[in-house]
Protein backbone atom coordinates (compact mmCIF):
# COMPACT_ATOMS: atom_id res chain seq x y z
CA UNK A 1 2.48 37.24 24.53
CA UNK A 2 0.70 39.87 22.39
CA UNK A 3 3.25 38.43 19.61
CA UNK A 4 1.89 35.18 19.82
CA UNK A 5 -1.49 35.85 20.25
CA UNK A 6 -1.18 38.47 16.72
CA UNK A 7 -0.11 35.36 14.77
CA UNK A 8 -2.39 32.99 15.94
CA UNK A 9 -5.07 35.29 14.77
CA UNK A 10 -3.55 35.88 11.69
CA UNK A 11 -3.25 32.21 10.79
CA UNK A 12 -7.12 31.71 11.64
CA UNK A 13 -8.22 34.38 9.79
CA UNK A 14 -5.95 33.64 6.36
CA UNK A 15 -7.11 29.80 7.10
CA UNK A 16 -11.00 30.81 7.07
CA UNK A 17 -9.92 32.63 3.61
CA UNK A 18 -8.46 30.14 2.12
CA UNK A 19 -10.94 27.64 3.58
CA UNK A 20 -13.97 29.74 2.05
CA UNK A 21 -12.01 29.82 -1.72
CA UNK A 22 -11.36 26.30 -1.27
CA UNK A 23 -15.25 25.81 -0.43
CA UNK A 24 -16.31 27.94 -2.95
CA UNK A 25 -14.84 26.33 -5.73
CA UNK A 26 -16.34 22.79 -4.17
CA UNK A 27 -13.27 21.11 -2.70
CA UNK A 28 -13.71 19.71 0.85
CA UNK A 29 -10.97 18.51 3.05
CA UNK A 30 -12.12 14.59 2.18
CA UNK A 31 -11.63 15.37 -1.73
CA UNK A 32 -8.00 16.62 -0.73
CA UNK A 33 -7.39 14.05 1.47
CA UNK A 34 -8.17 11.63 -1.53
CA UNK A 35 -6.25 13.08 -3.94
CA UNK A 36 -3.18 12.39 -2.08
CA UNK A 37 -4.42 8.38 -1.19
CA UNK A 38 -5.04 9.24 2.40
CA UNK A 39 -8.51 9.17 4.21
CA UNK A 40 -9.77 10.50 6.98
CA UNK A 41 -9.75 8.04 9.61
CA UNK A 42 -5.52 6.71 8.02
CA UNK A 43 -4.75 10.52 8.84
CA UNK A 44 -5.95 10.31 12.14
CA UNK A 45 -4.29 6.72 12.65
CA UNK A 46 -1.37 8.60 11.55
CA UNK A 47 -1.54 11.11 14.15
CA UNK A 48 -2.04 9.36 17.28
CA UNK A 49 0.74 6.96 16.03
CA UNK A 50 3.07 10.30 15.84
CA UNK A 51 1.92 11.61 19.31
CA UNK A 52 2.33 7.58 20.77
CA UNK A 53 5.92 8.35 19.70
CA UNK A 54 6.63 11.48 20.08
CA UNK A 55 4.98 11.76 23.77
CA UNK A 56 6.94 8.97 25.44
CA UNK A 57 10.62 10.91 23.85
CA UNK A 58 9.32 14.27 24.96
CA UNK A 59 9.00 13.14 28.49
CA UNK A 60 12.23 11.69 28.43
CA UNK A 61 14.25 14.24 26.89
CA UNK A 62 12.70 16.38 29.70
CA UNK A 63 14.20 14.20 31.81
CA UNK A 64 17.26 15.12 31.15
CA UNK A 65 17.32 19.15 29.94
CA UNK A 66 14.92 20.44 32.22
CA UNK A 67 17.56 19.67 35.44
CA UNK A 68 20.00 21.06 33.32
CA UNK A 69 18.05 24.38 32.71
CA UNK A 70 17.17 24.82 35.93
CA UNK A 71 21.06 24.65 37.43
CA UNK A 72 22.08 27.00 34.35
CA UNK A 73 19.21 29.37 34.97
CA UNK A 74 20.13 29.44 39.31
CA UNK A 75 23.91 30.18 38.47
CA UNK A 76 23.18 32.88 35.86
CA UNK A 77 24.68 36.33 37.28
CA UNK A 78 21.67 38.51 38.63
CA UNK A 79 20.54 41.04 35.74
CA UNK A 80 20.92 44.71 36.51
């Protein structure tokens, strides 16, 4: 847990870095965003079509491997 919790700090803190040079030399995330042809309301059209997909397959491939886990994990041999 401490692992995770190390590298989620780490990624904030080089993001606010980056994210103050970026500001600094007077790029915002919309000027980005335009530079590639995207805005930001298409990106977030484009999200919430990739979690309306992705959600839906999640739960069903959970369906299916999560049974299997658990039978795997109750006839695992005991640990020392």
């Amino acid at each position: 847990m401490f692992n995770f919790l190390s590298a989620l700090f780490k990624l904030a803190v080089v993001s606010l870095i980056t994210g103050a040079a970026l500001s600094a030399m007077n790029l915002s995330a919309e000027a980005i965003l335009a530079r590639v042809g995207l805005t930001p309301d298409r990106l977030l059209e484009l999200f919430e079509r990739g979690l309306q997909w992705a959600i839906p397959n999640i739960i069903l491939g959970s369906m299916v491997i999560l049974p299997i886990w658990a039978v795997v994990y109750l006839l695992r041999p005991p640990r020392g």
